[in-house]
Protein backbone atom coordinates (compact mmCIF):
# COMPACT_ATOMS: atom_id res chain seq x y z
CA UNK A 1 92.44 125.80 -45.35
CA UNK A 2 88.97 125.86 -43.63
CA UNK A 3 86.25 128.08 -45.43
CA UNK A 4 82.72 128.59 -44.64
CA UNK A 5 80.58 129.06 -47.64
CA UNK A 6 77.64 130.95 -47.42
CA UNK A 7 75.72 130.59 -50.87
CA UNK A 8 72.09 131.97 -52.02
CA UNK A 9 71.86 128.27 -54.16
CA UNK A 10 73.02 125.07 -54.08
CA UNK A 11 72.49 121.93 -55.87
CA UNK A 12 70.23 120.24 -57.20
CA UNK A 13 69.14 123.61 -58.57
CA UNK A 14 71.02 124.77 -61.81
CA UNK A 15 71.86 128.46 -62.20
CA UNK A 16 75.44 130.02 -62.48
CA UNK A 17 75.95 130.30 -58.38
CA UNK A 18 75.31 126.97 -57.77
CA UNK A 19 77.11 125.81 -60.34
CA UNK A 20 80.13 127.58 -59.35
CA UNK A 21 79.98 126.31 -55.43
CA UNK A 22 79.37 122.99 -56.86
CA UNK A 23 82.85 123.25 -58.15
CA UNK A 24 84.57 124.89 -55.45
CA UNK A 25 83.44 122.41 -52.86
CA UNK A 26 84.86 119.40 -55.40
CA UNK A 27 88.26 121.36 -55.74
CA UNK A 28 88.55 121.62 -52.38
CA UNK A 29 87.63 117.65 -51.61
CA UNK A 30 90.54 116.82 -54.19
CA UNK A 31 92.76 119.17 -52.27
CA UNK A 32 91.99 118.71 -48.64
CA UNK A 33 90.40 121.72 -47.39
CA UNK A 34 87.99 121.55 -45.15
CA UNK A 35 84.78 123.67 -45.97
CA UNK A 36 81.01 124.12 -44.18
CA UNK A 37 78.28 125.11 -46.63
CA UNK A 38 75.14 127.13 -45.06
CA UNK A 39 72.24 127.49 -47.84
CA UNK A 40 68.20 128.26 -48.02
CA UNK A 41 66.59 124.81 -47.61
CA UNK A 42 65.96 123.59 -44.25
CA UNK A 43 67.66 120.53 -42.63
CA UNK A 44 71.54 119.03 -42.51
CA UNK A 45 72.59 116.98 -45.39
CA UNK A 46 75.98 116.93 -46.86
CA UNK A 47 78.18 117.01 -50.51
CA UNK A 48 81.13 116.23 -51.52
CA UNK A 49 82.16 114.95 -47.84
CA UNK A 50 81.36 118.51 -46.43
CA UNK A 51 78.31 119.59 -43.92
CA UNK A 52 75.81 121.73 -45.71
CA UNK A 53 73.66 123.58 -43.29
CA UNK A 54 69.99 124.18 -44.76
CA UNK A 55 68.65 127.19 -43.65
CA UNK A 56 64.79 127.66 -43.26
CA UNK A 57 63.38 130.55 -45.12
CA UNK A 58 60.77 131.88 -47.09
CA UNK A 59 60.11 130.93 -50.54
CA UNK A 60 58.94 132.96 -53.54
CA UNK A 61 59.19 135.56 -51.87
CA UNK A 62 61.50 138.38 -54.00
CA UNK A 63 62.40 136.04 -56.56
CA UNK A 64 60.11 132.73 -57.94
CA UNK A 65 60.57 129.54 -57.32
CA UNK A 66 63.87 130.74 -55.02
CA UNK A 67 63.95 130.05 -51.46
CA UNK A 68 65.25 133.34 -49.02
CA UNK A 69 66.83 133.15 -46.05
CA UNK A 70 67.24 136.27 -43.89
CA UNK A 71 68.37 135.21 -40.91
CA UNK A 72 70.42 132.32 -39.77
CA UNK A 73 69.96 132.22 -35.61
CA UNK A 74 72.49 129.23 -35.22
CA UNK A 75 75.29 129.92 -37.54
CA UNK A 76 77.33 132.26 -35.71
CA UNK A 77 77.83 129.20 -33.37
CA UNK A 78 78.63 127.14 -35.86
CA UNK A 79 80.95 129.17 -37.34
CA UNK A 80 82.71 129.57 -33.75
CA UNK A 81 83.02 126.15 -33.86
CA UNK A 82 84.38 125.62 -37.22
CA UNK A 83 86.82 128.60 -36.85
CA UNK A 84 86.91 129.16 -40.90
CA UNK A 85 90.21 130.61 -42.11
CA UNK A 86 87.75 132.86 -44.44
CA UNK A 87 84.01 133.22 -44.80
CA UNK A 88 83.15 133.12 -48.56
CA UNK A 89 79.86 134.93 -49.76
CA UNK A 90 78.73 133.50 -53.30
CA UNK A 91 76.04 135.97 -54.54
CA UNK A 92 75.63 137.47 -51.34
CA UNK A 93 71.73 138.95 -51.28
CA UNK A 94 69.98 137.33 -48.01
CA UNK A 95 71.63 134.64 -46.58
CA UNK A 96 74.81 136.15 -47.52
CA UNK A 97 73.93 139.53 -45.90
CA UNK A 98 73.01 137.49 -42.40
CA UNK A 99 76.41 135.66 -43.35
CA UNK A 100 78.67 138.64 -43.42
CA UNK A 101 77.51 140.52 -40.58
CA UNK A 102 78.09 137.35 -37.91
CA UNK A 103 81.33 137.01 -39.95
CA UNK A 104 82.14 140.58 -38.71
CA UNK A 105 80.70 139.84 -35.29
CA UNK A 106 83.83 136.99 -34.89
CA UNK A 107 85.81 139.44 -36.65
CA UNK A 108 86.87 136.63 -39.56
CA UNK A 109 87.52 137.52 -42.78
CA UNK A 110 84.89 137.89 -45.33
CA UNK A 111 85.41 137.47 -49.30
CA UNK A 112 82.14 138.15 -51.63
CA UNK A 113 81.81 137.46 -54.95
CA UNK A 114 79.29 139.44 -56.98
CA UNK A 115 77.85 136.81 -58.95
CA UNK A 116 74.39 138.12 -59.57
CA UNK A 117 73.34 141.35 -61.32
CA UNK A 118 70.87 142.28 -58.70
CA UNK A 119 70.31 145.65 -60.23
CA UNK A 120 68.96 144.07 -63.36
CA UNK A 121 67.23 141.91 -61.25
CA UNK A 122 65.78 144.33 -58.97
CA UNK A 123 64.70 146.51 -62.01
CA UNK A 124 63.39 143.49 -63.79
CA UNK A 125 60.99 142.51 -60.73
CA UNK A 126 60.37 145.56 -58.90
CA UNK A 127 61.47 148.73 -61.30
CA UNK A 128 63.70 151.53 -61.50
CA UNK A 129 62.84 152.18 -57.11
CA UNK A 130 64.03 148.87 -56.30
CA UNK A 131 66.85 148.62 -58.66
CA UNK A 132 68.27 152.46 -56.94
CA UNK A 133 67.26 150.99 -53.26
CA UNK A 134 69.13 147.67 -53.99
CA UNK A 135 72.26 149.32 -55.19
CA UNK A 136 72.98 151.41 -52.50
CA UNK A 137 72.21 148.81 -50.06
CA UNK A 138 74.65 146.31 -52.49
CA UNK A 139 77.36 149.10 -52.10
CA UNK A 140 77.28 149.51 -48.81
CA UNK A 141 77.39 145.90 -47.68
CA UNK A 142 80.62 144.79 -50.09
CA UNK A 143 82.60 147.73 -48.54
CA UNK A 144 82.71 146.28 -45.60
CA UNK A 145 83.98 143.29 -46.65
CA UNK A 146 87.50 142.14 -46.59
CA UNK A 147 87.65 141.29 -50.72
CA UNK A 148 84.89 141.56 -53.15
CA UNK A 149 85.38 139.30 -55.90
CA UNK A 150 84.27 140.30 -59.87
CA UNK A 151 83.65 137.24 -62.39
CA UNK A 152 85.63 139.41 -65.14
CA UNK A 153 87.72 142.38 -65.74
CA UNK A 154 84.69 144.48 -66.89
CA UNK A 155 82.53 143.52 -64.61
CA UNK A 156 85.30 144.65 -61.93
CA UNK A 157 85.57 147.94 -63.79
CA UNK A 158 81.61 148.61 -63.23
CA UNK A 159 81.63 147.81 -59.59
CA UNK A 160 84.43 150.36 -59.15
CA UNK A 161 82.40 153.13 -60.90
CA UNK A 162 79.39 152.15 -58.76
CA UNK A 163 81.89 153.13 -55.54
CA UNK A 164 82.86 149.05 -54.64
CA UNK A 165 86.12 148.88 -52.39
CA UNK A 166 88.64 146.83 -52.90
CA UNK A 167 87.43 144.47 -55.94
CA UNK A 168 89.44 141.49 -57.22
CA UNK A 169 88.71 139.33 -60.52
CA UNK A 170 88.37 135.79 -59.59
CA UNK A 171 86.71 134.18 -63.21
CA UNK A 172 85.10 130.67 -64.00
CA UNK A 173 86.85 127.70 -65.26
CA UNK A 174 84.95 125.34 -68.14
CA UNK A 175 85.28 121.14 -67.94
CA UNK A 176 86.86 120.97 -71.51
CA UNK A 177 86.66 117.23 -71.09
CA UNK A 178 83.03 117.49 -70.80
CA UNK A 179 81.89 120.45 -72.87
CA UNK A 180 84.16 119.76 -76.38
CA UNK A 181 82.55 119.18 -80.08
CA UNK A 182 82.30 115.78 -81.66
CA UNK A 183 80.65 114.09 -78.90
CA UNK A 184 79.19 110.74 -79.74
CA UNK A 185 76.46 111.68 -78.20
CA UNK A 186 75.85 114.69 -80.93
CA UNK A 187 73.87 112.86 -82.77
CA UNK A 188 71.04 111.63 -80.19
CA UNK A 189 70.84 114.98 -78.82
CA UNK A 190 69.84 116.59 -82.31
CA UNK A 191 66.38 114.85 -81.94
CA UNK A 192 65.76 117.37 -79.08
CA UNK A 193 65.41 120.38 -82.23
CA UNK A 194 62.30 120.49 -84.49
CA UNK A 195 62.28 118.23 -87.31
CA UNK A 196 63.82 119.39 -90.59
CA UNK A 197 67.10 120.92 -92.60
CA UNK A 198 67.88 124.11 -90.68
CA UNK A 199 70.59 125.03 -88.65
CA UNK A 200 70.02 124.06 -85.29
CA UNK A 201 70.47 126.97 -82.60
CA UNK A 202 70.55 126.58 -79.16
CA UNK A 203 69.73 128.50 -75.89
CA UNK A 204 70.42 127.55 -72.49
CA UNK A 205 69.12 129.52 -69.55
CA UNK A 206 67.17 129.37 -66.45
CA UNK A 207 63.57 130.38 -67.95
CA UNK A 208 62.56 133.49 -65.88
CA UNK A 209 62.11 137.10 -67.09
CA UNK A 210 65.48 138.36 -66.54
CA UNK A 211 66.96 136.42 -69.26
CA UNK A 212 65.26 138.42 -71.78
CA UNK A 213 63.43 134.74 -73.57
CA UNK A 214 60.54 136.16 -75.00
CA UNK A 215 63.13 137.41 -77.94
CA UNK A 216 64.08 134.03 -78.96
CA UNK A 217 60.26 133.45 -79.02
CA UNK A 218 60.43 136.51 -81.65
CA UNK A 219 63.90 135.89 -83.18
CA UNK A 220 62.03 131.80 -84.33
CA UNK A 221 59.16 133.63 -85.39
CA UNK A 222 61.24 135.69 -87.70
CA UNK A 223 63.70 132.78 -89.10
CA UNK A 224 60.88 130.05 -89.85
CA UNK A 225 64.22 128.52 -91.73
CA UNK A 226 66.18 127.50 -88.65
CA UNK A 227 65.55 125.18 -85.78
CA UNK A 228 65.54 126.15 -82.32
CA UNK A 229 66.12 125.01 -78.61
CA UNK A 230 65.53 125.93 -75.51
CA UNK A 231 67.56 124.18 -72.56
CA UNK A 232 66.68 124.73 -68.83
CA UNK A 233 63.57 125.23 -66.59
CA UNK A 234 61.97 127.87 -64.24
CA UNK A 235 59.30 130.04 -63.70
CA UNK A 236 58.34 130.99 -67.25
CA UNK A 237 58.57 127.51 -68.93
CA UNK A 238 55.08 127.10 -69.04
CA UNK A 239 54.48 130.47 -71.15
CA UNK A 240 57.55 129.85 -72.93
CA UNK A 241 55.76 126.70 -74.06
CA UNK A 242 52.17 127.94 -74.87
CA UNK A 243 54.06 130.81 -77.07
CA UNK A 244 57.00 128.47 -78.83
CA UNK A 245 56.35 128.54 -82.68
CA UNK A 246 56.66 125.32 -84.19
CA UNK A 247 60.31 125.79 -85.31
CA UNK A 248 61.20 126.31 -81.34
CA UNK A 249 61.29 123.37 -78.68
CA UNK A 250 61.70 123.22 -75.14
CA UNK A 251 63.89 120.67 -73.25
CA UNK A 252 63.37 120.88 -70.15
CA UNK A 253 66.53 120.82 -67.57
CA UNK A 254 69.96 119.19 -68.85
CA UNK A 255 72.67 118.35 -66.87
CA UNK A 256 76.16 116.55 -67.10
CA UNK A 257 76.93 114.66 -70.57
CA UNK A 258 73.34 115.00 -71.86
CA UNK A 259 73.77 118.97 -72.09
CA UNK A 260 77.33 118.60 -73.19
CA UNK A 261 75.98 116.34 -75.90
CA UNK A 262 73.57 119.42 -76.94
CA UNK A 263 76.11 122.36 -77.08
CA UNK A 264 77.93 119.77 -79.19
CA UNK A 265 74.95 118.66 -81.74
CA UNK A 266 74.31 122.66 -82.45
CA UNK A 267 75.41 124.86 -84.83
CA UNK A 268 75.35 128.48 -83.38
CA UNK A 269 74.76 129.48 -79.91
CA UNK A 270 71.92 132.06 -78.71
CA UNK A 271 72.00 133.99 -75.73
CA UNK A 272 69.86 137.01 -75.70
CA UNK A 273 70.22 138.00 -71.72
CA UNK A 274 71.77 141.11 -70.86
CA UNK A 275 71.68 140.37 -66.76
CA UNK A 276 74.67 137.86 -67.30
CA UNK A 277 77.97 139.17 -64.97
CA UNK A 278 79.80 136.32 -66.41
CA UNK A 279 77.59 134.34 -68.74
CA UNK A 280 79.08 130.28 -68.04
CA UNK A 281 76.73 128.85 -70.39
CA UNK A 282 78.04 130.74 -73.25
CA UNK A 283 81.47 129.67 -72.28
CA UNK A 284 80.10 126.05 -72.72
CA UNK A 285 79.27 126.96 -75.87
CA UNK A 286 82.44 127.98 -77.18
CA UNK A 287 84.18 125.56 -75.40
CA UNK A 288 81.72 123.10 -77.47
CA UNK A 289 83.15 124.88 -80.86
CA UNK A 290 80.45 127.29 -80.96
CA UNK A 291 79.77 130.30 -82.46
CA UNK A 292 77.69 133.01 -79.77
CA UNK A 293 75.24 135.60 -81.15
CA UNK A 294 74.89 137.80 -78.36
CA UNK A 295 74.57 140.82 -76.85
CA UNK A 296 77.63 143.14 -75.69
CA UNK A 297 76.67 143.36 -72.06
CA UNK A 298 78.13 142.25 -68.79
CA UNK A 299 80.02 139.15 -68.98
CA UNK A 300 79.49 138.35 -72.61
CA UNK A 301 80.61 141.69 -73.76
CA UNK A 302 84.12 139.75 -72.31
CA UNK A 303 84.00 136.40 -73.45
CA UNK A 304 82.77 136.95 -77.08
CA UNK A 305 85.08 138.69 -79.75
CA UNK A 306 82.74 139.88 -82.20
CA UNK A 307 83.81 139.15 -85.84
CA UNK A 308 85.85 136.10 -84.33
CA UNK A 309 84.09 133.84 -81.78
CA UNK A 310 80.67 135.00 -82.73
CA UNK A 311 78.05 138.45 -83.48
CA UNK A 312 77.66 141.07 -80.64
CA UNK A 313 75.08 143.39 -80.59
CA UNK A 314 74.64 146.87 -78.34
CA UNK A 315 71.94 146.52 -75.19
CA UNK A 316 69.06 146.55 -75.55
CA UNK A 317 69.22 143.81 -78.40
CA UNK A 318 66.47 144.75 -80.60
CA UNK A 319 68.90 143.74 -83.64
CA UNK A 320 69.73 140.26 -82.27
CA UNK A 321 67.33 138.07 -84.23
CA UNK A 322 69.53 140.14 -87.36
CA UNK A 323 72.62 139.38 -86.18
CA UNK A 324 71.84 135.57 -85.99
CA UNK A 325 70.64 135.59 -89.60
CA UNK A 326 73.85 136.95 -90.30
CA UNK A 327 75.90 134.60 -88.41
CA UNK A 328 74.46 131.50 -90.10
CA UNK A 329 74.06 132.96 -93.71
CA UNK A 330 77.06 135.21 -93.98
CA UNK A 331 79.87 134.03 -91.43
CA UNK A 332 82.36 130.76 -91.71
CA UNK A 333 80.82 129.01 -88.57
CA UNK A 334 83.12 126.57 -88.98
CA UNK A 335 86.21 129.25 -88.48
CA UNK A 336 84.40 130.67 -85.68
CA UNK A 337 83.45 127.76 -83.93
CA UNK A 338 87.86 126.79 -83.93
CA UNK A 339 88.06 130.02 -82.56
CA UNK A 340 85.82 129.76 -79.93
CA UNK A 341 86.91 126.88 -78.85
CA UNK A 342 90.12 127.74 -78.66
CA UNK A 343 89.54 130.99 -76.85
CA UNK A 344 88.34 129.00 -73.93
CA UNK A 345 90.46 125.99 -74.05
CA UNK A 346 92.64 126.94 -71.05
CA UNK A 347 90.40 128.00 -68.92
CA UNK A 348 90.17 125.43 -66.26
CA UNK A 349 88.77 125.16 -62.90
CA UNK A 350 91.68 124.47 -60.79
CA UNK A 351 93.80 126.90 -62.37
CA UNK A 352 91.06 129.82 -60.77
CA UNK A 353 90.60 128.57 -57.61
CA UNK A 354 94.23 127.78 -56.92
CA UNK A 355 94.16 131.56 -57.76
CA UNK A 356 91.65 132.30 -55.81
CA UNK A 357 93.00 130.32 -52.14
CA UNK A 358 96.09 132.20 -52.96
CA UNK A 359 94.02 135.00 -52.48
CA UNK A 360 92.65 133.96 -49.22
CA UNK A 361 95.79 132.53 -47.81
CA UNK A 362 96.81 136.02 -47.60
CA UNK A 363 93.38 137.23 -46.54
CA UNK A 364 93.64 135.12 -43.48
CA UNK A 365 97.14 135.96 -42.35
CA UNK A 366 95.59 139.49 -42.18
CA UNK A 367 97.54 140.57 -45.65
CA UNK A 368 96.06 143.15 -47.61
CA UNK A 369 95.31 142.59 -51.80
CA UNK A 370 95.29 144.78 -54.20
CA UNK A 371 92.59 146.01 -56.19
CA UNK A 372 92.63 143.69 -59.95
C-alpha cells in the first residue's frame, strides 16, 4: 500500500503526533509499504527509507515553539505523482487542512485522525471565541473526509456528540520491550529526583500551558515528603524552573531507554493534563508497572481504572495533589502497579496498525466502514 502522510510534527520533536507517525512510518518499512511524509520544516530529507517533504511555514505563530504550515503550493503534484492508495491526516490543523483539500482536488481518499484536542487548545491560547470558532471549523473539515479516526472509544463518543461523521477508533500501541519495570537502568535514573527518602513521582509532558504543570508546581509544594520529576521540554520550562520547589526537578527531554529507565525507577505516575485525547505517556507508565494519579478526562478517563491501575479525579482537578497523597499513603502500589502493567501488556503497535491498513485497504477500493 502507498500512503501519503500529512502530519502537523515530526521527529526530532517529541509530542504524542510525532510519536505516533514515527511508528507508523517504521511499521510500514518492516512491511513494505511505500509512504511520502509532508511536514512544517522546510527542505527534503528522509526517515525510515521514506521522502519527507518539509514544508516552509511560519513559526510561533498560533502555538510556541511550533512551526505552521498553511499552504503547501507543490504537493498536489507530488501527490499526482505518488498516486497514494490513501492520504492520512495525523492531527490535521494547518498543514493537514491544505492536505485534505488537494486530497479532494485528486479525488483520493482521505483518513484523519483527531489526535489533538484543539478545543482545549484553542481555549487555552485564545479563550472561549477561539475554542467555539475552532470547533465548527474542526467539524466541518472531518465531515468531509472519507474516515475520521478517534484514539479511544470515548474520545469517539465525544466527536459524535460534537456532529463528526463517520468516526472510527484506531488506538496506540506501547513498546513493552522498552517501557517494562526492573530495568537495569532504574537505578541511574533515580539520581534525576531530589535527594532524599520519599517516594519518587514522575511527570512526563511537553512543558506548555495546556498540560495544566503549574499544579504539580502546587501538588510538591503541598507534599514536601515526596520527590518529584519533571520529564520533557517546551515553552514553559524556563518558568517551570524559576518556580520548582526544592523537592521538584526538571530533566529536560528523554528519549528511548533513558526515559524508559525513568518510568521504571518511579514509584507513582503524575499526570495532571486534562487536554490529553489519548494520553501515551501515561500508558508508558503503566506499561512500566505504574500506578497513574490522574484526572478522569479525555483519554485517561479510558486507560486508568480508578481503584485498580491508579486514582482518578473529576475535571477540573483541584483535588489531584489529594488524590496522590492518597495513592502513596493509603493504596498497595505494588498491586496497582501489576495491574497496570498488565492492563497494557497487549497493546502493541503492529497489532493497531495492521488494524488500521485493514481499514484503508477497504477505504481505497472505494468500500464504505462503519462507524466504531
Amino acid at each position: 500500500m502507498r500512503l501519503a502522510i500529512v502530519t502537523e510534527s515530526f521527529p526530532p520533536r517529541i509530542n504524542g503526533v510525532s510519536r505516533t507517525v514515527a511508528e507508523l512510518t517504521a511499521y510500514l518499512r518492516r512491511n513494505r509499504h511505500e509512504a511520502l511524509i509532508f511536514t512544517p520544516g522546510g527542505g527534503l530529507h528522509e526517515h525510515d527509507g521514506f521522502e519527507v517533504v518539509g514544508v516552509r511555514g511560519v513559526r510561533g505563530w498560533l502555538y510556541p515553539d511550533l512551526t505552521v504550515s498553511p499552504v503547501a503550493p507543490g504537493m498536489r503534484r507530488r501527490l499526482r505523482e505518488f498516486a497514494p492508495h490513501v492520504v492520512h491526516l495525523a492531527s490535521p490543523a494547518a498543514l493537514g487542512v491544505w492536505g485534505g483539500w488537494t486530497a479532494w482536488s485528486l479525488d483520493l481518499p482521505v483518513a484523519a485522525h483527531y489526535q489533538t484536542d484543539l478545543l482545549g487548545y484553542a481555549r487555552a491560547y485564545g479563550g472561549a471565541a477561539l475554542a467555539l470558532v475552532a470547533g465548527i471549523a474542526a467539524r466541518s473539515f472531518h465531515n468531509r473526509c472519507t474516515a475520521t479516526y478517534a484514539p479511544t472509544p470515548p474520545m469517539a463518543e465525544e466527536l459524535c456528540r460534537r456532529g463528526f461523521e463517520r468516526v472510527r477508533v484506531s488506538g496506540r500501541g506501547v513498546d513493552a520491550g522498552l517501557f517494562r519495570p526492573h530495568r537495569q537502568g532504574a537505578l541511574q535514573a533515580a539520581r534525576h529526583w531530589p535527594p532524599g527518602d520519599g517516594a519518587r513521582v514522575l511527570s512526563v509532558s511537553r512543558l506548555a500551558r495546556e498540560k495544566n504543570l503549574v499544579s504539580v508546581l502546587d501538588i510538591a509544594a503541598k507534599h514536601p515528603e515526596l520527590r518529584f520529576l519533571l520529564v520533557g521540554d517546551g515553552p514553559m520550562g524556563e518558568e517551570l524552573s524559576q518556580r520548582a520547589p526544592p523537592n521538584l526537578n526538571l530533566a529536560g527531554a528523554l528519549r528511548g531507554p533513558a526515559l524508559a529507565d525513568c518510568y521504571a525507577a518511579a514509584d507513582v505516575f503524575l499526570h495532571p493534563s486534562v487536554t490529553e485525547t489519548f494520553g501515551q505517556v501515561v500508558q508508558e507508565a503503566m506499561a512500566s508497572g505504574l500506578p497513574v494519579a490522574g484526572i478522569r478526562s479525555g483519554g485517561v478517563g479510558w486507560l486508568v481504572e480508578h481503584g485498580v491501575t491508579g486514582v482518578l479525579v473529576d475535571p477540573p482537578g483541584h483535588d489531584l495533589g489529594d488524590a496522590l497523597g492518597e495513592l502513596v499513603h493509603r493504596y498497595d502500589r505494588r498491586a496497582m502497579g501489576e495491574a497496570a502493567h498488565h492492563a497494557v501488556s497487549g497493546r502493541t503497535w503492529s497489532a493497531v496498525f495492521d488494524a488500521l491498513l485493514a481499514d484503508y485497504t477497504a477505504l481505497a477500493a472505494g468500500g464504505n466502514l462503519t462507524a466504531a
